[in-house]
N, C-alpha and C. Protein backbone atom coordinates (compact mmCIF):
# COMPACT_ATOMS: atom_id res chain seq x y z
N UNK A 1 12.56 -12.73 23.54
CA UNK A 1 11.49 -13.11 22.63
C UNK A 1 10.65 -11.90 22.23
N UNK A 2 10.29 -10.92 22.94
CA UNK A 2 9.70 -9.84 23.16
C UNK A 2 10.19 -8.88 21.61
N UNK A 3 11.75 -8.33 21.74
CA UNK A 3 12.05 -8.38 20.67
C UNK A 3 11.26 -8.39 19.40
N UNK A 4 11.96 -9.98 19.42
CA UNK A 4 11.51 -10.04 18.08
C UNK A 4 10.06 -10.56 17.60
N UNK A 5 8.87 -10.10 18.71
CA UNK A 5 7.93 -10.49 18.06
C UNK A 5 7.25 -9.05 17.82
N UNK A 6 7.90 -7.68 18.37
CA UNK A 6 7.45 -6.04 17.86
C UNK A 6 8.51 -6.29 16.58
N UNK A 7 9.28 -7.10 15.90
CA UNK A 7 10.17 -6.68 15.16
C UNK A 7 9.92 -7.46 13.79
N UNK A 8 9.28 -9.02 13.81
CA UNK A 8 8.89 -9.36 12.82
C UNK A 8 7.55 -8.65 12.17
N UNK A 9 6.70 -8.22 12.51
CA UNK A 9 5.52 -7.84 11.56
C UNK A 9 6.12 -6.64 11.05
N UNK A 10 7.33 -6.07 11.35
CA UNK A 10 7.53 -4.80 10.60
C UNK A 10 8.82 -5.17 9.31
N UNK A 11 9.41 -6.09 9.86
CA UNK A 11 10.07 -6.94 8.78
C UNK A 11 9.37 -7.57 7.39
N UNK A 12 8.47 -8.13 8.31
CA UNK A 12 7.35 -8.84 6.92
C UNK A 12 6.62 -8.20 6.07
N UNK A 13 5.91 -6.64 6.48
CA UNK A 13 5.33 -6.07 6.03
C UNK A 13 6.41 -5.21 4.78
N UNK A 14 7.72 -4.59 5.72
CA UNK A 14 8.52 -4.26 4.70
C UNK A 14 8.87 -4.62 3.53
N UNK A 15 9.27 -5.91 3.43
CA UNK A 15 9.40 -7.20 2.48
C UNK A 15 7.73 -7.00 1.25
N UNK A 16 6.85 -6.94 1.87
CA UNK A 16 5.66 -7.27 1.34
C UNK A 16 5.73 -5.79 0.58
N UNK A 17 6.04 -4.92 1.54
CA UNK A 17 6.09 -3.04 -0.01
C UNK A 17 7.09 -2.98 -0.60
N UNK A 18 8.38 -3.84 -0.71
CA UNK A 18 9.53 -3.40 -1.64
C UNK A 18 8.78 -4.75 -2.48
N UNK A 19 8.20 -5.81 -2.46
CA UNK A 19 7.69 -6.53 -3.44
C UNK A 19 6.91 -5.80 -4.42
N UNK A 20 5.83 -5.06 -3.80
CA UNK A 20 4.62 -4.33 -4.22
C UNK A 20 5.45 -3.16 -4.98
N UNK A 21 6.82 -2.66 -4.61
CA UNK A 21 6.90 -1.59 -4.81
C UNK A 21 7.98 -1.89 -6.65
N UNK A 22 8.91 -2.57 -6.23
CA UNK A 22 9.01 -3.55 -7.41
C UNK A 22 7.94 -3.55 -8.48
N UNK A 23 7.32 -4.07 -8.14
CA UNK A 23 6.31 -4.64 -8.92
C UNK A 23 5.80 -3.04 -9.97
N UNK A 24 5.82 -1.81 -9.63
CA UNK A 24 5.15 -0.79 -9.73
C UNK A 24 6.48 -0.02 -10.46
N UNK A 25 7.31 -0.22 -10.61
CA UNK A 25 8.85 0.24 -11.30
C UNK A 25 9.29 -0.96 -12.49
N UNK A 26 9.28 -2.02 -12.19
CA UNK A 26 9.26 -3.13 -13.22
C UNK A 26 8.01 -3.98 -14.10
N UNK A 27 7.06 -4.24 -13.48
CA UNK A 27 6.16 -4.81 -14.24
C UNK A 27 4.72 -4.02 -14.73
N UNK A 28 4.16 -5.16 -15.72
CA UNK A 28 2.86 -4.65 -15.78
C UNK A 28 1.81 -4.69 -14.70
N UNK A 29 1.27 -3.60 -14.51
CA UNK A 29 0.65 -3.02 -13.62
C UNK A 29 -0.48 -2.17 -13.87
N UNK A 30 -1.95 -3.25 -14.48
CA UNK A 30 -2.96 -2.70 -15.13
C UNK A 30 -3.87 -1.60 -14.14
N UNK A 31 -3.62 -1.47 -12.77
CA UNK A 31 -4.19 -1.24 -11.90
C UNK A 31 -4.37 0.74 -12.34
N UNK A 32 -3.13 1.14 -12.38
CA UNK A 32 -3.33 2.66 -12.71
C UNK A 32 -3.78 3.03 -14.13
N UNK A 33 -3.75 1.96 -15.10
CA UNK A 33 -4.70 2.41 -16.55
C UNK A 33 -6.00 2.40 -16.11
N UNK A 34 -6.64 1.42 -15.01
CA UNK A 34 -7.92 1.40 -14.42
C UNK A 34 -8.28 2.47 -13.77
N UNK A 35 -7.69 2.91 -13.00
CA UNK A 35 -8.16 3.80 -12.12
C UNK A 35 -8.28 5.26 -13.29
N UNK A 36 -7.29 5.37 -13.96
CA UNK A 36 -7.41 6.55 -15.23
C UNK A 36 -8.62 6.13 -15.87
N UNK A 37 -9.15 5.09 -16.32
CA UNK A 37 -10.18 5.20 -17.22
C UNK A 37 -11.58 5.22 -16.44
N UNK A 38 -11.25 4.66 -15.02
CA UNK A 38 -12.40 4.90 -14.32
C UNK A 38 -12.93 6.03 -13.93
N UNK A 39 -12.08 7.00 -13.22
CA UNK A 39 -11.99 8.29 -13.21
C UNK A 39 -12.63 9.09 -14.33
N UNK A 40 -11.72 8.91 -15.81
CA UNK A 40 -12.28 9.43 -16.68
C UNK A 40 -13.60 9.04 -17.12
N UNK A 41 -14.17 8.16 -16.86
CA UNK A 41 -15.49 7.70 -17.10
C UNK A 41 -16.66 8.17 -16.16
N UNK A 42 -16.21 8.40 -15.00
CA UNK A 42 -17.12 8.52 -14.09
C UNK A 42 -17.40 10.29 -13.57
N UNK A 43 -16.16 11.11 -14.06
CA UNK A 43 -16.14 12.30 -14.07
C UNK A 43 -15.71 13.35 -15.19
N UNK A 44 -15.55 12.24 -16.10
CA UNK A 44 -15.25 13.06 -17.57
C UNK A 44 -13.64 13.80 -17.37
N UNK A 45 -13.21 13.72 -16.41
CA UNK A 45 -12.00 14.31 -16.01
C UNK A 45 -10.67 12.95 -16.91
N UNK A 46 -9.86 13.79 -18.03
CA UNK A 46 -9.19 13.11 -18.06
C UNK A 46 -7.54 13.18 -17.06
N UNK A 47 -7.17 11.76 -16.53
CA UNK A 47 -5.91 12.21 -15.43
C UNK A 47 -5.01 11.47 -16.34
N UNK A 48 -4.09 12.10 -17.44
CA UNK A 48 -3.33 10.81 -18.22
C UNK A 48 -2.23 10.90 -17.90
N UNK A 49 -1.53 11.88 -16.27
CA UNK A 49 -0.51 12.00 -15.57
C UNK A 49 -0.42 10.94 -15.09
N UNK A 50 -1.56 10.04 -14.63
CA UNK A 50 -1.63 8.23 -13.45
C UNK A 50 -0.82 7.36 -13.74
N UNK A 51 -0.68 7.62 -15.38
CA UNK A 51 0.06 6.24 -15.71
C UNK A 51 1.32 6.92 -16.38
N UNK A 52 2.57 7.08 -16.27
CA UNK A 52 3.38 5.98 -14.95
C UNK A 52 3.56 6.75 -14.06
N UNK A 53 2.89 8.09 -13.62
CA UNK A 53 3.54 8.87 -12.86
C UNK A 53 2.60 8.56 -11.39
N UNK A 54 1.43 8.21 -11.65
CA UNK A 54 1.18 7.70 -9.78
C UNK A 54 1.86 6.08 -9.60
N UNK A 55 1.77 5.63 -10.83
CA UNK A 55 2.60 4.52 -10.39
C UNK A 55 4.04 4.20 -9.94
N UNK A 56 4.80 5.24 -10.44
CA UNK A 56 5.92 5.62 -9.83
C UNK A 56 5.87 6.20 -8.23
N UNK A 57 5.25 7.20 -8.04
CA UNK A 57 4.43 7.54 -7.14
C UNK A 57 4.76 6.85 -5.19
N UNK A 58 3.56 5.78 -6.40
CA UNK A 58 2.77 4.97 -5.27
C UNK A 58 4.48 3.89 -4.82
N UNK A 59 5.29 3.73 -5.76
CA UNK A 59 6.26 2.57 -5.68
C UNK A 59 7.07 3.33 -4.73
N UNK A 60 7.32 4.77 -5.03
CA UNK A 60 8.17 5.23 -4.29
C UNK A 60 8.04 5.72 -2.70
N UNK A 61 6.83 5.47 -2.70
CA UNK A 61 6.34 5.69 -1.19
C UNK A 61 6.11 4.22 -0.69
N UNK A 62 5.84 3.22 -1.62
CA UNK A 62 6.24 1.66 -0.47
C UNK A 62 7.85 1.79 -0.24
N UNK A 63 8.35 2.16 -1.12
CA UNK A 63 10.37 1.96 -0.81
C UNK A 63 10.34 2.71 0.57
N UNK A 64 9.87 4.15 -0.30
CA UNK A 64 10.17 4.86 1.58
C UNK A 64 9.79 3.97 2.69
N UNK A 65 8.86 3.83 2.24
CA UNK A 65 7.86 3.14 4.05
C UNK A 65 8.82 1.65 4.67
N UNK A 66 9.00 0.58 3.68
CA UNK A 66 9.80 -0.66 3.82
C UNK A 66 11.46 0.53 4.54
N UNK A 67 12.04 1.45 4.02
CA UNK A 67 13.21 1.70 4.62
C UNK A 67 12.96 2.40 6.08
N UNK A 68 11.79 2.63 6.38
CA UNK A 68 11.57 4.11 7.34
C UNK A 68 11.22 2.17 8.78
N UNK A 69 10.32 1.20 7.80
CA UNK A 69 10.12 0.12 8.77
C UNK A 69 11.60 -0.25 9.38
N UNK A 70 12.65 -0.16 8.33
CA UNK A 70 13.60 -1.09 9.08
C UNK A 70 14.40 -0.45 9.81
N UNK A 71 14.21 1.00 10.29
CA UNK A 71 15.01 2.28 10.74
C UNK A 71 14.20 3.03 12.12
N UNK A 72 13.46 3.29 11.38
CA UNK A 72 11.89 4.03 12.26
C UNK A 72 11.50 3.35 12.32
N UNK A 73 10.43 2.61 12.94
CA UNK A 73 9.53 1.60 12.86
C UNK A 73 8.19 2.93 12.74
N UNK A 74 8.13 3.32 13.65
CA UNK A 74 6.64 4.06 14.26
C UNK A 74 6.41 4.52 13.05
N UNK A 75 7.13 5.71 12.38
CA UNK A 75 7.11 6.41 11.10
C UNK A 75 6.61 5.56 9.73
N UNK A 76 7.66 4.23 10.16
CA UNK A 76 7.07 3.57 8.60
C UNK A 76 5.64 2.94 8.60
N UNK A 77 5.51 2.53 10.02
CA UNK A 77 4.07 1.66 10.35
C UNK A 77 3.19 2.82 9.75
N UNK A 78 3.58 4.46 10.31
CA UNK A 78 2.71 5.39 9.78
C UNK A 78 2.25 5.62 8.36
N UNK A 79 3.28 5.19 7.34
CA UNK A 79 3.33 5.59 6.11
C UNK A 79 2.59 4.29 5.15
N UNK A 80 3.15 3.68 6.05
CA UNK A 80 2.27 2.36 5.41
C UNK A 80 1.34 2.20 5.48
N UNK A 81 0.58 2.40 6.57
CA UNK A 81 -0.58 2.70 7.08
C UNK A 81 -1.40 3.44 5.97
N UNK A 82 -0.67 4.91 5.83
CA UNK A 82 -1.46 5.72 4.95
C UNK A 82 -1.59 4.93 3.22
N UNK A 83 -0.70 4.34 2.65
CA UNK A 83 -0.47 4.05 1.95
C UNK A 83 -1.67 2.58 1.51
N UNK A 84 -1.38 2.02 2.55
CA UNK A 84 -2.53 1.08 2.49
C UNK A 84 -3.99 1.25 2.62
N UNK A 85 -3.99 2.38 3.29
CA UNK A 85 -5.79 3.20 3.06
C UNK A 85 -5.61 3.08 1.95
N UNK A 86 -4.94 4.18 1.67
CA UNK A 86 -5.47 4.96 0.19
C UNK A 86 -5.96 3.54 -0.94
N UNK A 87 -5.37 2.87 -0.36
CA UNK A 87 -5.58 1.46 -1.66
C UNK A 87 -6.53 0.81 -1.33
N UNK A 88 -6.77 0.59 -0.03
CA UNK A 88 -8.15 0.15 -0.17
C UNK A 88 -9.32 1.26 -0.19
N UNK A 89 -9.27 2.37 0.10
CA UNK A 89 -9.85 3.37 -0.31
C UNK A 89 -10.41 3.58 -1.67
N UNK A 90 -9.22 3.46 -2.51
CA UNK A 90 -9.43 3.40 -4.07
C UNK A 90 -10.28 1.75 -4.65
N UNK A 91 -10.26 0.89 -3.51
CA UNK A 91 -10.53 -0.49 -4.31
C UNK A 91 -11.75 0.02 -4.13
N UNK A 92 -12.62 0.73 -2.96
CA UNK A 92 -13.88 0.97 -2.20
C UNK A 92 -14.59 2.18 -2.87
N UNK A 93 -13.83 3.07 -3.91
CA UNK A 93 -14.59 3.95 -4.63
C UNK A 93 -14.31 3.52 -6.26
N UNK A 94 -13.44 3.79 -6.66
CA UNK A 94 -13.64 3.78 -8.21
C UNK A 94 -12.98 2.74 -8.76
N UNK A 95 -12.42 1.85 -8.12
CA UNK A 95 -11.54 0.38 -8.71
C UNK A 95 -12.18 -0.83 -8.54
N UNK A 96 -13.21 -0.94 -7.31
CA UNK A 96 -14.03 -1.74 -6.86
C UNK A 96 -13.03 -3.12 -6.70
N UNK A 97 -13.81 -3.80 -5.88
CA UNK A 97 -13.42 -4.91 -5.22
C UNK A 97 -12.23 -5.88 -5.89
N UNK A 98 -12.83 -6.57 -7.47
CA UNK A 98 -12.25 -7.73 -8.04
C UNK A 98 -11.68 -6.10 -9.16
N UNK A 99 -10.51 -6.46 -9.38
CA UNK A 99 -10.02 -5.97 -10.17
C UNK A 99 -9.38 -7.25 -11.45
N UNK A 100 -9.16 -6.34 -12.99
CA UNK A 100 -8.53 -7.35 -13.67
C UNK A 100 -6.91 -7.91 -13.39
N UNK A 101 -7.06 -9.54 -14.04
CA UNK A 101 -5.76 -10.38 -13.46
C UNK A 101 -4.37 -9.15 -13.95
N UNK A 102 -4.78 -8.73 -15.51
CA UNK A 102 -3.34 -8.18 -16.35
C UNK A 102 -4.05 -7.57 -17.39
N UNK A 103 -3.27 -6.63 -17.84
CA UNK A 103 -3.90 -5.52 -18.63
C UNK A 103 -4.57 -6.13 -19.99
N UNK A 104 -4.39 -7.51 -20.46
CA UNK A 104 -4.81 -7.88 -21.62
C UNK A 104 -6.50 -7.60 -21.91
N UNK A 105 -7.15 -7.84 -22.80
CA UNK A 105 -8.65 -7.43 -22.76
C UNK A 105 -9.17 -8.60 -22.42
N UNK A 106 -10.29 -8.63 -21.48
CA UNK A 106 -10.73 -9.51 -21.37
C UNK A 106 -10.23 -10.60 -19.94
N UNK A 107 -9.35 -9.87 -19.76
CA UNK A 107 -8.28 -10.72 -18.79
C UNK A 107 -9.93 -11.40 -17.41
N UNK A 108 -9.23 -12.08 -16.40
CA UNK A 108 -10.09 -12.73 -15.24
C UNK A 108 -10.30 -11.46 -14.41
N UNK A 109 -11.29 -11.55 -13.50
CA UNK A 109 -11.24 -10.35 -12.28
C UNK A 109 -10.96 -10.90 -11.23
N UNK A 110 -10.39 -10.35 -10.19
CA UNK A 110 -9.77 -11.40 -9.14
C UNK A 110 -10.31 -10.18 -8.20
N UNK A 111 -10.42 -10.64 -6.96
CA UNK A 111 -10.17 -9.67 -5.56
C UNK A 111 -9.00 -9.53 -4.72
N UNK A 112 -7.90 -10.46 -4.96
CA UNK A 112 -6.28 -10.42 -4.49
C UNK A 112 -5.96 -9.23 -4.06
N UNK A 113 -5.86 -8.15 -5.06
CA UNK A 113 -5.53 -7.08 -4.49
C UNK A 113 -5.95 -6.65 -3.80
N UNK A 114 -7.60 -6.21 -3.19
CA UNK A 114 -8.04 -5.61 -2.61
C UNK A 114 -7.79 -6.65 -1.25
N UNK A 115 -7.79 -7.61 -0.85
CA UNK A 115 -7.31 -8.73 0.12
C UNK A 115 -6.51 -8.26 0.52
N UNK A 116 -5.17 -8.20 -0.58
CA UNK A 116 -3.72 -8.15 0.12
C UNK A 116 -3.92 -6.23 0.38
N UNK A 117 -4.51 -5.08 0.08
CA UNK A 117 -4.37 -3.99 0.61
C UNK A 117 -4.98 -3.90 2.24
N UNK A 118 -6.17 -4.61 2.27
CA UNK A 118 -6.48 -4.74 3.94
C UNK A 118 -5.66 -5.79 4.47
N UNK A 119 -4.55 -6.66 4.05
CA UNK A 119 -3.65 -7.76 4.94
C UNK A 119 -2.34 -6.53 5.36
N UNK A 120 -2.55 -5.71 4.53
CA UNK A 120 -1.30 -5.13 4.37
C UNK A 120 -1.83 -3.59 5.43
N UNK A 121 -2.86 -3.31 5.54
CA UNK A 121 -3.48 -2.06 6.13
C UNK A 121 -3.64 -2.25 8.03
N UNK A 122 -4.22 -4.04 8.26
CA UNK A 122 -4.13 -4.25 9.40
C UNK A 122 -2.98 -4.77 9.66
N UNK A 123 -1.81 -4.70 8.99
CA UNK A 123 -0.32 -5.32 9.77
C UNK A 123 0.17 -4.06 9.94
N UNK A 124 0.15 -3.06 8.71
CA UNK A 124 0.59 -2.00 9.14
C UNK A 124 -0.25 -1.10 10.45
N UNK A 125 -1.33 -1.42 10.82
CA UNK A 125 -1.82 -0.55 11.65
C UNK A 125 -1.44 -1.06 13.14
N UNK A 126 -0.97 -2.57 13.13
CA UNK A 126 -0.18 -3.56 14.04
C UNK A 126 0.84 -2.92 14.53
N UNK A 127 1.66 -2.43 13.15
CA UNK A 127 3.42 -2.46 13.36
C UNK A 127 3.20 -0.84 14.51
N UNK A 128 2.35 -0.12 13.92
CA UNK A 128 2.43 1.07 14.41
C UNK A 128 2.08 1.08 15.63
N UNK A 129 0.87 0.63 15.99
CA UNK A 129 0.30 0.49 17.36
C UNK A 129 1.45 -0.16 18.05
N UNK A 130 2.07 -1.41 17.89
CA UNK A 130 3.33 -1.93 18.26
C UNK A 130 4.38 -1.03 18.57
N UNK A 131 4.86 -0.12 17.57
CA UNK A 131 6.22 0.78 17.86
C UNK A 131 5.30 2.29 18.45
N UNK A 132 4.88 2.11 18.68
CA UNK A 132 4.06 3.62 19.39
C UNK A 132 5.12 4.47 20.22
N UNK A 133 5.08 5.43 20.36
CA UNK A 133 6.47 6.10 21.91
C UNK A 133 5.46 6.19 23.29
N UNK A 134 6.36 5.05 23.47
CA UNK A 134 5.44 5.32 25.10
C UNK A 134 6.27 6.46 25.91
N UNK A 135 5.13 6.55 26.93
CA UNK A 135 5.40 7.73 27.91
C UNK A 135 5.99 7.51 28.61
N UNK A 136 6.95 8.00 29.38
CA UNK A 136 7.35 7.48 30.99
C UNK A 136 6.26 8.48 32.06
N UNK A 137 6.40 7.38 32.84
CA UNK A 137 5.51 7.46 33.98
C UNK A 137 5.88 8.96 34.77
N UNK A 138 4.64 9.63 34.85
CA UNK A 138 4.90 11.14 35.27
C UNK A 138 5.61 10.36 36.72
N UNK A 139 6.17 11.35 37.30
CA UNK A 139 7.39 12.23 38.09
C UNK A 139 6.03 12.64 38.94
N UNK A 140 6.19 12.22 40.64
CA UNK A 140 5.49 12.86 41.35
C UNK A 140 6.87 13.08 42.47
């Protein structure tokens, strides 16, 4: 049983970044025009590299992390980990909490994302603490 209960949260979480990561290679994904115009608004800095190139980016580092979970565990819990800061990091400085539903104008503001980046930040910080390398017991 032991197993498979260090083995599902790194399964599930995997599943949950090749969704996310999908999502960031195939669909619309108003999230990095936001963060570009926020940026540019708030520091006059224009970044018009974000869109599609952190979104590519960001997709290609959930793939890594979902393959490193089902191989490495410790490594991917690590990457995911980082990966999931940075997003709630970004919801907590310049994206703020409720972000819009879809790039249309006017669209709803939801908080989903920023939800699912801390569901996704404390499983990954789970999986890792879970696959940790333990020590063997010093040698007297």
């Amino acid at each position: 049983m032991r197993p498979f209960l260090t083995a599902a949260p790194s399964v599930i979480l995997a599943a949950f970044l090749v969704f996310m990561g999908i999502q960031k290679f195939a669909g619309n994904v108003p999230i990095f025009s936001i963060i570009e115009a926020n940026v540019s608004d708030k520091t006059g800095i224009t970044l018009a590299f974000i869109e599609p190139f952190g979104r590519y980016f960001t997709g290609a580092l959930e793939f890594l992390a979902a393959g490193l979970l089902l191989t490495k565990r410790f490594w991917g819990g690590v990457l995911a980990t980082m990966v999931a800061a940075g997003a709630v990091a970004a919801h907590l400085t310049f994206l703020g909490i409720s972000t819009p539903e879809s790039s249309a104008s006017g669209a709803a503001e939801s908080p989903v994302l920023f939800y699912m980046a801390l569901g996704a930040l404390a499983l990954s910080a789970l999986v890792t603490f879970l696959a940790r390398p333990q020590q063997a017991p010093a040698q007297t």
